[in-house]
N, C-alpha and C. Protein backbone atom coordinates (compact mmCIF):
# COMPACT_ATOMS: atom_id res chain seq x y z
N UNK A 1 0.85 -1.17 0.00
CA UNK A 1 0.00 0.00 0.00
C UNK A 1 0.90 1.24 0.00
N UNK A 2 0.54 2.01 -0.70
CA UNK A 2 1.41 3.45 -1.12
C UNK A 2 1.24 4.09 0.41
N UNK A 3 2.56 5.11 0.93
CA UNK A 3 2.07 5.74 1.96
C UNK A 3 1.15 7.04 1.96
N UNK A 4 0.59 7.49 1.19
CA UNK A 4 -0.65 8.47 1.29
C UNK A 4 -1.89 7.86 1.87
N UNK A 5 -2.49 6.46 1.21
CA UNK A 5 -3.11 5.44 1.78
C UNK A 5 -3.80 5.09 3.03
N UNK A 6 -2.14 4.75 3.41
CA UNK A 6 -2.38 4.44 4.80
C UNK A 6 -2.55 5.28 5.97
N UNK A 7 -2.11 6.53 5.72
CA UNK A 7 -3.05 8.02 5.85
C UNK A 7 -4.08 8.04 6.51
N UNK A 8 -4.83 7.20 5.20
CA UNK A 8 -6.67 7.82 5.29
C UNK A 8 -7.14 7.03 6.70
N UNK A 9 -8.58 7.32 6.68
CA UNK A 9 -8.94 6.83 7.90
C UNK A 9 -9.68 5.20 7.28
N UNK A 10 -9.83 4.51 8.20
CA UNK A 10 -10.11 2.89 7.73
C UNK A 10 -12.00 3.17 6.54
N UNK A 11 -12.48 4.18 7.10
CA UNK A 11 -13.92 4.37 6.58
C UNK A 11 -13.62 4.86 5.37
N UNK A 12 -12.97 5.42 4.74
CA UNK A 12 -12.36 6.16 3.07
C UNK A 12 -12.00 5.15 2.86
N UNK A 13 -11.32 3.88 3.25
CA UNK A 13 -10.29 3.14 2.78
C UNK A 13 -12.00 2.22 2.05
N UNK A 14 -12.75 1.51 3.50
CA UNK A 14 -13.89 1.33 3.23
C UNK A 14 -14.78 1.56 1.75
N UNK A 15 -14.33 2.85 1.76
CA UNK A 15 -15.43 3.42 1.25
C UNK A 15 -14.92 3.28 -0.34
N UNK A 16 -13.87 3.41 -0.27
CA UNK A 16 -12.93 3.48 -1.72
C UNK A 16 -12.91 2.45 -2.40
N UNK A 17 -12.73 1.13 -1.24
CA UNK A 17 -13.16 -0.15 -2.21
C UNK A 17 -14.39 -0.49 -2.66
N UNK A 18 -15.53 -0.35 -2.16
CA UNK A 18 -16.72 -0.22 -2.31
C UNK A 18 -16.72 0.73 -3.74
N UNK A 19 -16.29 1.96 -3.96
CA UNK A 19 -16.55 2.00 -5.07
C UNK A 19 -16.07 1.33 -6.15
N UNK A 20 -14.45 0.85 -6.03
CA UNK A 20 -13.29 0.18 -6.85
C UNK A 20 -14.48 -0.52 -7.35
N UNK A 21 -15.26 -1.70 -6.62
CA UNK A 21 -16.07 -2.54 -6.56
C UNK A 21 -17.36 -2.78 -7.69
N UNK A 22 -18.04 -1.50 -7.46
CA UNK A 22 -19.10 -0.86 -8.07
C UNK A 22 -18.50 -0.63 -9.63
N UNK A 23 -17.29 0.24 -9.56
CA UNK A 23 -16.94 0.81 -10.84
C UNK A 23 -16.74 -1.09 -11.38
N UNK A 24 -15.88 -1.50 -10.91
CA UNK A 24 -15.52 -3.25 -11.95
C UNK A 24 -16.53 -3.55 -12.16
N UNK A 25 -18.04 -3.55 -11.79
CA UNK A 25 -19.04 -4.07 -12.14
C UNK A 25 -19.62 -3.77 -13.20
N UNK A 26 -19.57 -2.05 -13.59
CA UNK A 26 -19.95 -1.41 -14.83
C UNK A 26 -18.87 -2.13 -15.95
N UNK A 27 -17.81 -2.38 -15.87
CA UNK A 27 -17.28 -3.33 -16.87
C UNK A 27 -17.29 -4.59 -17.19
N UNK A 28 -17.80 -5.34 -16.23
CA UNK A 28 -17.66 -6.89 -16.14
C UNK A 28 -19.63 -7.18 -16.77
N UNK A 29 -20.20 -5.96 -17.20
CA UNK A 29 -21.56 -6.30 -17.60
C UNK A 29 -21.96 -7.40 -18.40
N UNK A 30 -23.29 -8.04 -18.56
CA UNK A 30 -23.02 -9.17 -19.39
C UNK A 30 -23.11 -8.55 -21.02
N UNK A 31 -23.37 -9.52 -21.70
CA UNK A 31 -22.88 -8.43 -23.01
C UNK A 31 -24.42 -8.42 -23.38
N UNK A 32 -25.70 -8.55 -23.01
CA UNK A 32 -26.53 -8.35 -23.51
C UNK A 32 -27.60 -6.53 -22.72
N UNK A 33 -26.82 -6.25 -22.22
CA UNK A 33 -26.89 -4.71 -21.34
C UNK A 33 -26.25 -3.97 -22.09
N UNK A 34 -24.91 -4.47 -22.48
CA UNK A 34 -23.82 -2.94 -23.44
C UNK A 34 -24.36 -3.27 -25.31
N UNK A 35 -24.49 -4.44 -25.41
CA UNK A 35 -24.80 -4.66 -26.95
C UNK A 35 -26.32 -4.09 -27.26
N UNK A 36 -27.56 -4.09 -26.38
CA UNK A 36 -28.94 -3.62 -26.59
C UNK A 36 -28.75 -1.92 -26.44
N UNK A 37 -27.97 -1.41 -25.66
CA UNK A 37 -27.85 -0.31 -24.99
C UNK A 37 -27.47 0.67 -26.52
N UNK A 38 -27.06 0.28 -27.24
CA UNK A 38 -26.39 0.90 -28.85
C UNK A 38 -27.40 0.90 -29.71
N UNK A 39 -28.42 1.12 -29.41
CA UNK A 39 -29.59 1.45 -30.27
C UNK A 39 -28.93 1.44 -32.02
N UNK A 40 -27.77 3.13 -31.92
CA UNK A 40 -27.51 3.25 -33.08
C UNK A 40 -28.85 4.00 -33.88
N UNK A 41 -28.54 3.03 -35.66
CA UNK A 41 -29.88 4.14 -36.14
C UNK A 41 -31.00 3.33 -36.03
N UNK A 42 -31.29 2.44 -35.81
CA UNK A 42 -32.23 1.45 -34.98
C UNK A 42 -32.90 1.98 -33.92
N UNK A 43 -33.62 3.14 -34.14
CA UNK A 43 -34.81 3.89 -33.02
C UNK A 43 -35.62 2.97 -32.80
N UNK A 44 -36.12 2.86 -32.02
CA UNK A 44 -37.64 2.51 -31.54
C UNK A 44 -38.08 3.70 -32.43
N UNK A 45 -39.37 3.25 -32.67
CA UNK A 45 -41.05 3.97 -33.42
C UNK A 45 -41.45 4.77 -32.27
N UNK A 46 -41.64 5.91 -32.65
CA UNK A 46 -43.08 6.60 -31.64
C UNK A 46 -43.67 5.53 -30.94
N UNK A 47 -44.45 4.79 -31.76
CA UNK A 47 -45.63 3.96 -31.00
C UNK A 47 -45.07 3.38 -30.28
N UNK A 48 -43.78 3.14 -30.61
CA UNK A 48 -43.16 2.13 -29.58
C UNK A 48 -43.25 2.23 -27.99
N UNK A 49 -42.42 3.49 -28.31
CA UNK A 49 -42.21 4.35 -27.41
C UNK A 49 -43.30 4.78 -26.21
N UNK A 50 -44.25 5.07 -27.35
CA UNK A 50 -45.46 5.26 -26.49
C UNK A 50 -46.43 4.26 -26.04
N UNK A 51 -45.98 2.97 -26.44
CA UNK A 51 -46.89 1.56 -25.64
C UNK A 51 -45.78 1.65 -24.65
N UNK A 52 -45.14 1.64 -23.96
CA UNK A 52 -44.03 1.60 -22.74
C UNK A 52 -44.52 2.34 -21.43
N UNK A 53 -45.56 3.24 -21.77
CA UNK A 53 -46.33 4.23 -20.98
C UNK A 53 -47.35 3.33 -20.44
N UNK A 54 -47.84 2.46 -21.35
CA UNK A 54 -49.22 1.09 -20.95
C UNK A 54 -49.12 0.89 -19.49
N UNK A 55 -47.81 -0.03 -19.96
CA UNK A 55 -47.34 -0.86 -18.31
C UNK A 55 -46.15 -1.39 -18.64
N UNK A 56 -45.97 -1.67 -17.48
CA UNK A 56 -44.23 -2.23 -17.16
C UNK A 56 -44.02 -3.38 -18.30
N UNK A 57 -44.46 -4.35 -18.07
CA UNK A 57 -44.44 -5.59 -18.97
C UNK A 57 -44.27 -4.88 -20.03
N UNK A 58 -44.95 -4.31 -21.18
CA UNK A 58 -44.96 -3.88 -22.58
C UNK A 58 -43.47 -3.56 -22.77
N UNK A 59 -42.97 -2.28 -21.44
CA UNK A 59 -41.38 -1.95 -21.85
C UNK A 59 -40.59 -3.25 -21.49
N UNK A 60 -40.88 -4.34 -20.58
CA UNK A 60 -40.00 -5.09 -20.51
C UNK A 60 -39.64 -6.08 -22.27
N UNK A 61 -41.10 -6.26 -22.37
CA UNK A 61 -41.02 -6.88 -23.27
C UNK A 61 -40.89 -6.42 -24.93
N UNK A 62 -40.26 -4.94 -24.88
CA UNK A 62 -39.98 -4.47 -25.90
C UNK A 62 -38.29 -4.68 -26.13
N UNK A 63 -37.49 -4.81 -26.72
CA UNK A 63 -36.34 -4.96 -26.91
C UNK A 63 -35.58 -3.28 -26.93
N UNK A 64 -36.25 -2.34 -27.10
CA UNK A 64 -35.28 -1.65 -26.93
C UNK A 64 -35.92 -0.90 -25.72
N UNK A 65 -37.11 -0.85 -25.20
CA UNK A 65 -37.25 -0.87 -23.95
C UNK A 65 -36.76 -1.31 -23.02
N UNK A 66 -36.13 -2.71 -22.98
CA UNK A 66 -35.80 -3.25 -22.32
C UNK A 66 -33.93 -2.60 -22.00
N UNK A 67 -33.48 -2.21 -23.41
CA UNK A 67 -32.65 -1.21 -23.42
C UNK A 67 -32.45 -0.16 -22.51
N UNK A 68 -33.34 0.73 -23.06
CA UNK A 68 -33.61 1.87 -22.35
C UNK A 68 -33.81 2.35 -20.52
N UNK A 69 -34.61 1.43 -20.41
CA UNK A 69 -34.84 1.03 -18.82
C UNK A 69 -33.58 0.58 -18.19
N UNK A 70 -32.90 -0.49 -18.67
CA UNK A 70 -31.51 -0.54 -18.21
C UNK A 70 -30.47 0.38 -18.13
N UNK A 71 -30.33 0.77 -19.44
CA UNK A 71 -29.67 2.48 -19.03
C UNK A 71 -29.84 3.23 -17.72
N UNK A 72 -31.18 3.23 -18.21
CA UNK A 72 -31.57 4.47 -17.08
C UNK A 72 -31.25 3.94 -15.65
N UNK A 73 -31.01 2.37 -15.35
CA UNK A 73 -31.01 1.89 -13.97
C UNK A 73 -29.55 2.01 -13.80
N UNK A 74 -29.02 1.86 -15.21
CA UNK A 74 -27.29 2.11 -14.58
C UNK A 74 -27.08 3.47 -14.45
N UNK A 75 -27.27 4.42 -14.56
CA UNK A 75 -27.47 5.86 -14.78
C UNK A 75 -27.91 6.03 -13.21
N UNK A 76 -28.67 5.15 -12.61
CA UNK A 76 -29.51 5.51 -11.22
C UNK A 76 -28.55 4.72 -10.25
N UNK A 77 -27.30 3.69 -10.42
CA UNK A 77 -26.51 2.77 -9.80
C UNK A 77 -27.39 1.85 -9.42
N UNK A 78 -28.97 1.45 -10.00
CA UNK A 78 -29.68 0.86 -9.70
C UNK A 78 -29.68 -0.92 -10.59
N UNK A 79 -28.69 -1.11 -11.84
CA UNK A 79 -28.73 -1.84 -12.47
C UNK A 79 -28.79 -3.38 -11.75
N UNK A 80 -28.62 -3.34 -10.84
CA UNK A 80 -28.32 -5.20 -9.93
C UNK A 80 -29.87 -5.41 -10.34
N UNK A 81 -31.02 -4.68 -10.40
CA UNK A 81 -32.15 -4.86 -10.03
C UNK A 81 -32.99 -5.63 -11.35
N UNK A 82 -32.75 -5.13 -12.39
CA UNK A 82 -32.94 -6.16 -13.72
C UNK A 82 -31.71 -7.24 -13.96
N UNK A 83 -30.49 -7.06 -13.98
CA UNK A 83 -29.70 -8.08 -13.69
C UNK A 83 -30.29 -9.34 -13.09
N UNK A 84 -30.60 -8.94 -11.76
CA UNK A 84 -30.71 -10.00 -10.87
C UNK A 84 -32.70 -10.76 -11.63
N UNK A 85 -33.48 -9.46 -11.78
CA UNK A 85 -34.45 -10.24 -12.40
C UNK A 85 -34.30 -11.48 -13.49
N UNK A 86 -33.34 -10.91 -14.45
CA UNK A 86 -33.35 -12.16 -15.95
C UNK A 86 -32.62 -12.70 -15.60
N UNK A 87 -31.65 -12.74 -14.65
CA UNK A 87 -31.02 -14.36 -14.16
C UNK A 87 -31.64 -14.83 -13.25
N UNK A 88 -32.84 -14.35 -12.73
CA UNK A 88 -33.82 -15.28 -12.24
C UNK A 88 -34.90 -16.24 -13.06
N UNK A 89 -34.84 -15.33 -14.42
CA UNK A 89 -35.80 -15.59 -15.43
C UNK A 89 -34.83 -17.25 -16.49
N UNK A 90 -33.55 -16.75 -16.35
CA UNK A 90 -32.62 -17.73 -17.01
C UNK A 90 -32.50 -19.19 -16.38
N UNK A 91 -32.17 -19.07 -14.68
CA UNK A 91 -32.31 -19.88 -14.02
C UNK A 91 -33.64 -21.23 -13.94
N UNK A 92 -34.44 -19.97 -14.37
CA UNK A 92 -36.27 -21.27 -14.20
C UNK A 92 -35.86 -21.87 -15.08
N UNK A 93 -35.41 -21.82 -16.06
CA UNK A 93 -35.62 -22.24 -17.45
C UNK A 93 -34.18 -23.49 -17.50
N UNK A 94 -33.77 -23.76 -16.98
CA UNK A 94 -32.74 -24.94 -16.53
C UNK A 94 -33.46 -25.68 -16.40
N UNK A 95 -33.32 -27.22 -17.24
CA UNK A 95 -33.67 -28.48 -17.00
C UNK A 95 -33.01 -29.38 -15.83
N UNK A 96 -31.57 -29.38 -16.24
CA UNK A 96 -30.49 -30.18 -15.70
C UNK A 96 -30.43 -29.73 -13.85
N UNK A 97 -31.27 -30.63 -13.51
CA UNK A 97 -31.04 -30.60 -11.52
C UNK A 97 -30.07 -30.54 -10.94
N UNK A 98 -28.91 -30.95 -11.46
CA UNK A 98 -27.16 -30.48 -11.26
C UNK A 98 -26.69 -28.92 -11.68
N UNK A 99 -27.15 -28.77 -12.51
CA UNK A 99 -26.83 -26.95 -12.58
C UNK A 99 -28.07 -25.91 -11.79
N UNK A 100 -29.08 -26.81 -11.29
CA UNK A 100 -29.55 -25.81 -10.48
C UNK A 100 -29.01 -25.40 -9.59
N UNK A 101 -28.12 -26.07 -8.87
CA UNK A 101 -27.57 -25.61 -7.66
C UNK A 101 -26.34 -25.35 -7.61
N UNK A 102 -25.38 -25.25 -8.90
CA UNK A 102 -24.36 -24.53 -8.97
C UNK A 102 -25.17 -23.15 -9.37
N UNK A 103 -25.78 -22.83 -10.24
CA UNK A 103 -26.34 -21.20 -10.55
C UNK A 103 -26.89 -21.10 -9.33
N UNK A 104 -27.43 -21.87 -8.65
CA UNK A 104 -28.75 -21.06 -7.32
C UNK A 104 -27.43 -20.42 -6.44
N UNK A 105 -26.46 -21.10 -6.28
CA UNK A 105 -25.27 -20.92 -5.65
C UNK A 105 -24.62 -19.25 -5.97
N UNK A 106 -24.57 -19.22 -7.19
CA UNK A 106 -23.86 -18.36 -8.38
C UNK A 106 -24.85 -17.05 -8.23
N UNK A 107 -25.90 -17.21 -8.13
CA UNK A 107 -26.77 -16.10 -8.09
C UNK A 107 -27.39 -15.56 -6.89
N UNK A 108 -26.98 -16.19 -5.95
CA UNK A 108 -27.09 -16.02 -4.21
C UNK A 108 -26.01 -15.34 -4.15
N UNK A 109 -24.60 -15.97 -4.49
CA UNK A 109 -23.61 -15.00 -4.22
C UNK A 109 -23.54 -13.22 -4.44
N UNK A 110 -23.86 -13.56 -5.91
CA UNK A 110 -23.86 -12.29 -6.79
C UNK A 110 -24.72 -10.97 -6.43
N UNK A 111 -26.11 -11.56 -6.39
CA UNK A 111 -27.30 -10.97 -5.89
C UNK A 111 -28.45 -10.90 -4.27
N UNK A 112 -27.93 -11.60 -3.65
CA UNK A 112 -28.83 -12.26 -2.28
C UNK A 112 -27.72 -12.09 -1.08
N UNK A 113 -26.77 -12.47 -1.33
CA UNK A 113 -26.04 -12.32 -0.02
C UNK A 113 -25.46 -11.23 0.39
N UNK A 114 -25.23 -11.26 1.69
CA UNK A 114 -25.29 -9.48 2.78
C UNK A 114 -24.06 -9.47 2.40
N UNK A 115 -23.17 -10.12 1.53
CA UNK A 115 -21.91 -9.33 1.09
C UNK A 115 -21.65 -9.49 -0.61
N UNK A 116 -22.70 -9.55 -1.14
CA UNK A 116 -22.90 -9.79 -2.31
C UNK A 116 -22.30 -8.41 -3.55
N UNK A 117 -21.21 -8.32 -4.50
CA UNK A 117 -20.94 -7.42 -5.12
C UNK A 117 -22.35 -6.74 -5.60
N UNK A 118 -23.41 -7.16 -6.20
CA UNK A 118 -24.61 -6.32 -6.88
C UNK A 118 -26.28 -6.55 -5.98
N UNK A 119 -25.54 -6.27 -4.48
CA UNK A 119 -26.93 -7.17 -3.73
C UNK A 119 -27.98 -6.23 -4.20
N UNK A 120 -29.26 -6.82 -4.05
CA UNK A 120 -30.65 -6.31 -4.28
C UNK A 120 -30.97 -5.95 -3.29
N UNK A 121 -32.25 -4.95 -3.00
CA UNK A 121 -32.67 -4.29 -1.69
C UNK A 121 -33.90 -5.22 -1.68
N UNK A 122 -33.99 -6.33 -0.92
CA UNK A 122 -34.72 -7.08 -0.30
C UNK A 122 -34.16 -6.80 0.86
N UNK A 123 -36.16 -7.62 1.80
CA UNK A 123 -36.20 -7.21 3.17
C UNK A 123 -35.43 -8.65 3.78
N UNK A 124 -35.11 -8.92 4.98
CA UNK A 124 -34.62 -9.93 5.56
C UNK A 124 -35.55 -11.13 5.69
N UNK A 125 -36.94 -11.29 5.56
CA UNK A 125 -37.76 -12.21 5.65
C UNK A 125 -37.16 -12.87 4.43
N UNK A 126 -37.21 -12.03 3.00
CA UNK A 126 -37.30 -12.70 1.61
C UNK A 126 -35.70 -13.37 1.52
N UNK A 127 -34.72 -12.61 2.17
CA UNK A 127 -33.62 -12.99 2.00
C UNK A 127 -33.40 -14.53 3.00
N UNK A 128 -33.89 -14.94 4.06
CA UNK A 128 -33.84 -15.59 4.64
C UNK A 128 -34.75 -17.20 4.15
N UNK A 129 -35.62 -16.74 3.48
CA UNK A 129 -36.51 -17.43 2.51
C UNK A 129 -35.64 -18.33 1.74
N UNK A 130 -35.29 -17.39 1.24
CA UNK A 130 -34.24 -17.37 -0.16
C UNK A 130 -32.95 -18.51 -0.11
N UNK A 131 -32.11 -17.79 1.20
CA UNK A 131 -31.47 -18.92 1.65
C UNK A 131 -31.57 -20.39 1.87
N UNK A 132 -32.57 -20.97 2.40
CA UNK A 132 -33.72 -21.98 3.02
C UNK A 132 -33.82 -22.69 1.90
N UNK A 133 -34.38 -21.90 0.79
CA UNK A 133 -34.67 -22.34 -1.01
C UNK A 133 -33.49 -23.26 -1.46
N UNK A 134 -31.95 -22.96 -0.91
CA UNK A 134 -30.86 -23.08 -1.91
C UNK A 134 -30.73 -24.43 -1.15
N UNK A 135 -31.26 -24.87 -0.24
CA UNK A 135 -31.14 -26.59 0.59
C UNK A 135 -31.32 -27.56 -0.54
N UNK A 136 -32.44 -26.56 -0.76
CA UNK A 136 -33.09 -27.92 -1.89
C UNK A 136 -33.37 -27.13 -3.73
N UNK A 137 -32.74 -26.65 -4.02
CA UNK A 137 -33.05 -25.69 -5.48
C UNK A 137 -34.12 -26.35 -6.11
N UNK A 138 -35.03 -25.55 -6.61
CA UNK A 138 -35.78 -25.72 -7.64
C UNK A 138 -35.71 -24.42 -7.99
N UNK A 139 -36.72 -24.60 -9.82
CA UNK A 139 -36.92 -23.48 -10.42
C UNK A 139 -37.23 -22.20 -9.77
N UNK A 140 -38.13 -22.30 -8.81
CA UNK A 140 -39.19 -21.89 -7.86
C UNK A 140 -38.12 -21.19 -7.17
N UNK A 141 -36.92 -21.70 -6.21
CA UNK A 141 -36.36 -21.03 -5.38
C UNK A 141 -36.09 -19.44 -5.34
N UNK A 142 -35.87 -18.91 -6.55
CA UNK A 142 -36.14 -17.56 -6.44
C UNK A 142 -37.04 -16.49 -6.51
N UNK A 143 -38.12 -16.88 -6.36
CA UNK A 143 -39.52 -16.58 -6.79
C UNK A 143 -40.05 -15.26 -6.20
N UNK A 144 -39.96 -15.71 -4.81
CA UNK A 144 -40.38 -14.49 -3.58
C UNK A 144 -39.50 -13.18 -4.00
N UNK A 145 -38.12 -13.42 -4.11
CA UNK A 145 -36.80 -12.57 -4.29
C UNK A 145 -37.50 -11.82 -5.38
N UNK A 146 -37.49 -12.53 -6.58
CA UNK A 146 -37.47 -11.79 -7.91
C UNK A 146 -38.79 -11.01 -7.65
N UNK A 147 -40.03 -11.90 -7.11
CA UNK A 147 -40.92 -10.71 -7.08
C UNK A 147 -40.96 -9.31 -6.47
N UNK A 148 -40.37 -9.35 -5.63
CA UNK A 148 -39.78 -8.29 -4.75
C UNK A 148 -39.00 -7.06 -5.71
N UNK A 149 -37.92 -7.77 -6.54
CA UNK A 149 -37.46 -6.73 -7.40
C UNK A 149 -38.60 -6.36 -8.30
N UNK A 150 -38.92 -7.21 -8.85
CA UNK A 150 -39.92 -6.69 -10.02
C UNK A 150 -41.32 -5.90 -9.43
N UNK A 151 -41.38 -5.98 -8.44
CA UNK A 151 -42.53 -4.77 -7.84
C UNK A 151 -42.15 -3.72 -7.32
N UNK A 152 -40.36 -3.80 -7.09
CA UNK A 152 -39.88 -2.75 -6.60
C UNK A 152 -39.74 -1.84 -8.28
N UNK A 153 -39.18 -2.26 -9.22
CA UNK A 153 -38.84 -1.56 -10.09
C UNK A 153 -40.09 -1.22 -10.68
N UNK A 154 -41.50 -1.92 -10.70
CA UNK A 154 -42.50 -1.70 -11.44
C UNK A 154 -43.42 -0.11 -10.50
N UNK A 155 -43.28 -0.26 -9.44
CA UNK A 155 -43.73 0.80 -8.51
C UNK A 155 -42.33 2.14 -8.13
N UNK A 156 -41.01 1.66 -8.38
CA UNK A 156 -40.29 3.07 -7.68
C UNK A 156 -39.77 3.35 -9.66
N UNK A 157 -38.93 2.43 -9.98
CA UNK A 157 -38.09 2.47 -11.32
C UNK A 157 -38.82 3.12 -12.51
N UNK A 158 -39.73 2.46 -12.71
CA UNK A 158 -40.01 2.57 -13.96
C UNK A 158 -41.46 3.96 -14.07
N UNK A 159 -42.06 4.37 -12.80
CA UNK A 159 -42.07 5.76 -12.98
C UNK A 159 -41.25 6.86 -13.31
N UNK A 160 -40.15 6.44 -12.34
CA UNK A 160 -39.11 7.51 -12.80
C UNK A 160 -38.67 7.44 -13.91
N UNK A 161 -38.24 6.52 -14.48
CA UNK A 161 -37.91 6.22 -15.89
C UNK A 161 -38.63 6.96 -17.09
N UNK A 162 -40.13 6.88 -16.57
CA UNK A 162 -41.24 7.81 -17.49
C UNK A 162 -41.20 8.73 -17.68
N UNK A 163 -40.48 9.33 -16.52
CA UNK A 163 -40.50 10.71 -16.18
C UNK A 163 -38.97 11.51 -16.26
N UNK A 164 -38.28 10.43 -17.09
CA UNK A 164 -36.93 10.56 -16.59
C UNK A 164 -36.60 11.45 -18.15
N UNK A 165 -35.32 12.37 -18.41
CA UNK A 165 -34.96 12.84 -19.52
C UNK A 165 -34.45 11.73 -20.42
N UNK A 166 -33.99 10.21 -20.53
CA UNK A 166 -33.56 9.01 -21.12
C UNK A 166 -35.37 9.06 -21.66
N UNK A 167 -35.88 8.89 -21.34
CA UNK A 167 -37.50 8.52 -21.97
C UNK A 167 -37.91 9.60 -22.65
N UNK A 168 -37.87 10.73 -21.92
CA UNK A 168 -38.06 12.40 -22.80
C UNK A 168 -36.98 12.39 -24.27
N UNK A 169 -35.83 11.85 -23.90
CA UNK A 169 -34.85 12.10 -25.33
C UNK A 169 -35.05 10.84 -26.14
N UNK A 170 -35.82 9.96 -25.91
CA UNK A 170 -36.70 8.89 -26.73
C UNK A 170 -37.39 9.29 -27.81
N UNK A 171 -38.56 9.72 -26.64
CA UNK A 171 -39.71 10.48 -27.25
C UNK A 171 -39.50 11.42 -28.42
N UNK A 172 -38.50 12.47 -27.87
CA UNK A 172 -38.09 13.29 -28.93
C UNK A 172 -37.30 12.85 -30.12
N UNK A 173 -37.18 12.11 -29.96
CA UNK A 173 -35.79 11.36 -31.53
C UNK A 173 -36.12 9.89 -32.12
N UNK A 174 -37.31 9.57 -31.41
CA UNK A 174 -38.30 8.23 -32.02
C UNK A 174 -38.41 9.14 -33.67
N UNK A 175 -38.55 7.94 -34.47
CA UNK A 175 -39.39 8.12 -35.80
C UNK A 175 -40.46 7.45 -35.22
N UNK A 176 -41.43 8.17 -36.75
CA UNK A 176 -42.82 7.72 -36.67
C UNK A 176 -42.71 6.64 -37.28
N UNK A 177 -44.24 5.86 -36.88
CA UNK A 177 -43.46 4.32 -37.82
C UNK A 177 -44.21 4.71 -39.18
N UNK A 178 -43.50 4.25 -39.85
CA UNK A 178 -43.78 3.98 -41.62
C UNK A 178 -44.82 3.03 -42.29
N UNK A 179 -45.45 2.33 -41.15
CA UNK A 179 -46.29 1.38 -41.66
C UNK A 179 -47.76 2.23 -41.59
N UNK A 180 -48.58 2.16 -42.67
CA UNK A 180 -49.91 2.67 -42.92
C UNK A 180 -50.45 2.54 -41.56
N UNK A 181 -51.09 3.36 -41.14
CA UNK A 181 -52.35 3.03 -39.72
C UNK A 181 -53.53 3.00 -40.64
N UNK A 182 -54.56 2.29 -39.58
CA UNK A 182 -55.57 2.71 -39.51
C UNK A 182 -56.21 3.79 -38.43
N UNK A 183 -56.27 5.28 -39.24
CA UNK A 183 -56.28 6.06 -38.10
C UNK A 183 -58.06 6.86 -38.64
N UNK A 184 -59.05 6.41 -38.68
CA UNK A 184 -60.56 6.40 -38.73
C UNK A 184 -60.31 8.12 -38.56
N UNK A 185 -60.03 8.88 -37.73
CA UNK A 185 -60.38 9.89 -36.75
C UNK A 185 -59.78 10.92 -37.78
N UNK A 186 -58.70 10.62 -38.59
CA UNK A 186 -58.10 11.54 -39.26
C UNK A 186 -58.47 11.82 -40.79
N UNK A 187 -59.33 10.81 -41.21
CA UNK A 187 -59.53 10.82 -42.69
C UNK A 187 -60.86 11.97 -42.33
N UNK A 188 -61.04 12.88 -43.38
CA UNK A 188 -62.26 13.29 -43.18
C UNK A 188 -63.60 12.81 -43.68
N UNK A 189 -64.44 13.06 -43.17
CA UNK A 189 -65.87 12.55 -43.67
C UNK A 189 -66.61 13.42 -44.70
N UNK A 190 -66.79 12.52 -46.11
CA UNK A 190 -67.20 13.19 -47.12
C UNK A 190 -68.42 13.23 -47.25
């Protein structure tokens, strides 16, 4: 350790790795967060844009929504929180009963445990749950957890997100889509 360092007081030192920590995480992303995140000239449509306003699901299940929302959560240091959702979503979807419990393992570490690099803000009931789950893994074991995120982001996240300038500079730089509507209201009546 350099002597300026050892200087500081143990809580900076604390505090410094904690970010070291945070910052390696913005690089170590998986590649489907930095590769969606590049829109490029690949806008979302107006309409697009504007079914995302519906409900949560619609932006999840839009691809560059799903974009966008992530941004905005890394932008908020909030990103563990969809992370940790679609590797909950990846996990169900395992056949093989031997890799359930190396990932249940893998994703407890990552996301669930009180010293976890990207922990989620769950309460101690769900986390304790959670633990209990990994005795015996099934698909199921993360269930309580993930719902927790996904009502947290569907009720705090993804208002703000609506409301956020990432959704405003959407809005503004969406094309319209090119495909004919049927828009009744606009033709006039002869």
């Amino acid at each position: 350790m350099c002597k300026g360092l050892v200087s500081l007081p143990a809580c900076c030192l604390e505090r410094a790795k904690e970010l070291k920590a945070r910052l390696g995480i913005l690089l170590q992303k998986p590649i489907w967060t930095l590769s969606c995140c590049k829109i490029g000239k690949n806008k979302p449509t107006l309409e697009e844009c504007l079914k995302w306003k519906e409900s949560f699901e619609k932006l999840l299940s839009s691809r560059y929504g799903l974009c966008a929302f992530t941004a905005f959560l890394v932008s908020e240091f909030s990103e563990e929180n969809i992370a940790f959702y679609f590797a909950c979503e990846d996990y169900r979807r395992i056949k093989c009963p031997t890799k359930l419990h190396t990932k249940a393992q893998k994703i407890y570490s990552e996301f669930i445990s009180s010293e976890a690099p990207r922990e989620v803000n769950i309460d101690h009931e769900t986390r304790d749950i959670t633990k209990a789950n990994l005795l015996d893994p099934s698909p199921s074991c993360f269930d309580q957890a993930q719902h927790r995120i996904y009502m947290l982001m569907a009720k705090d996240c993804y208002p703000r997100f609506l409301h956020s300038p990432v959704y405003r500079d959407l809005l503004c730089q969406a094309k319209p889509s090119t495909k004919p509507t049927n828009l009744p209201h606009l033709v006039e009546k002869a």
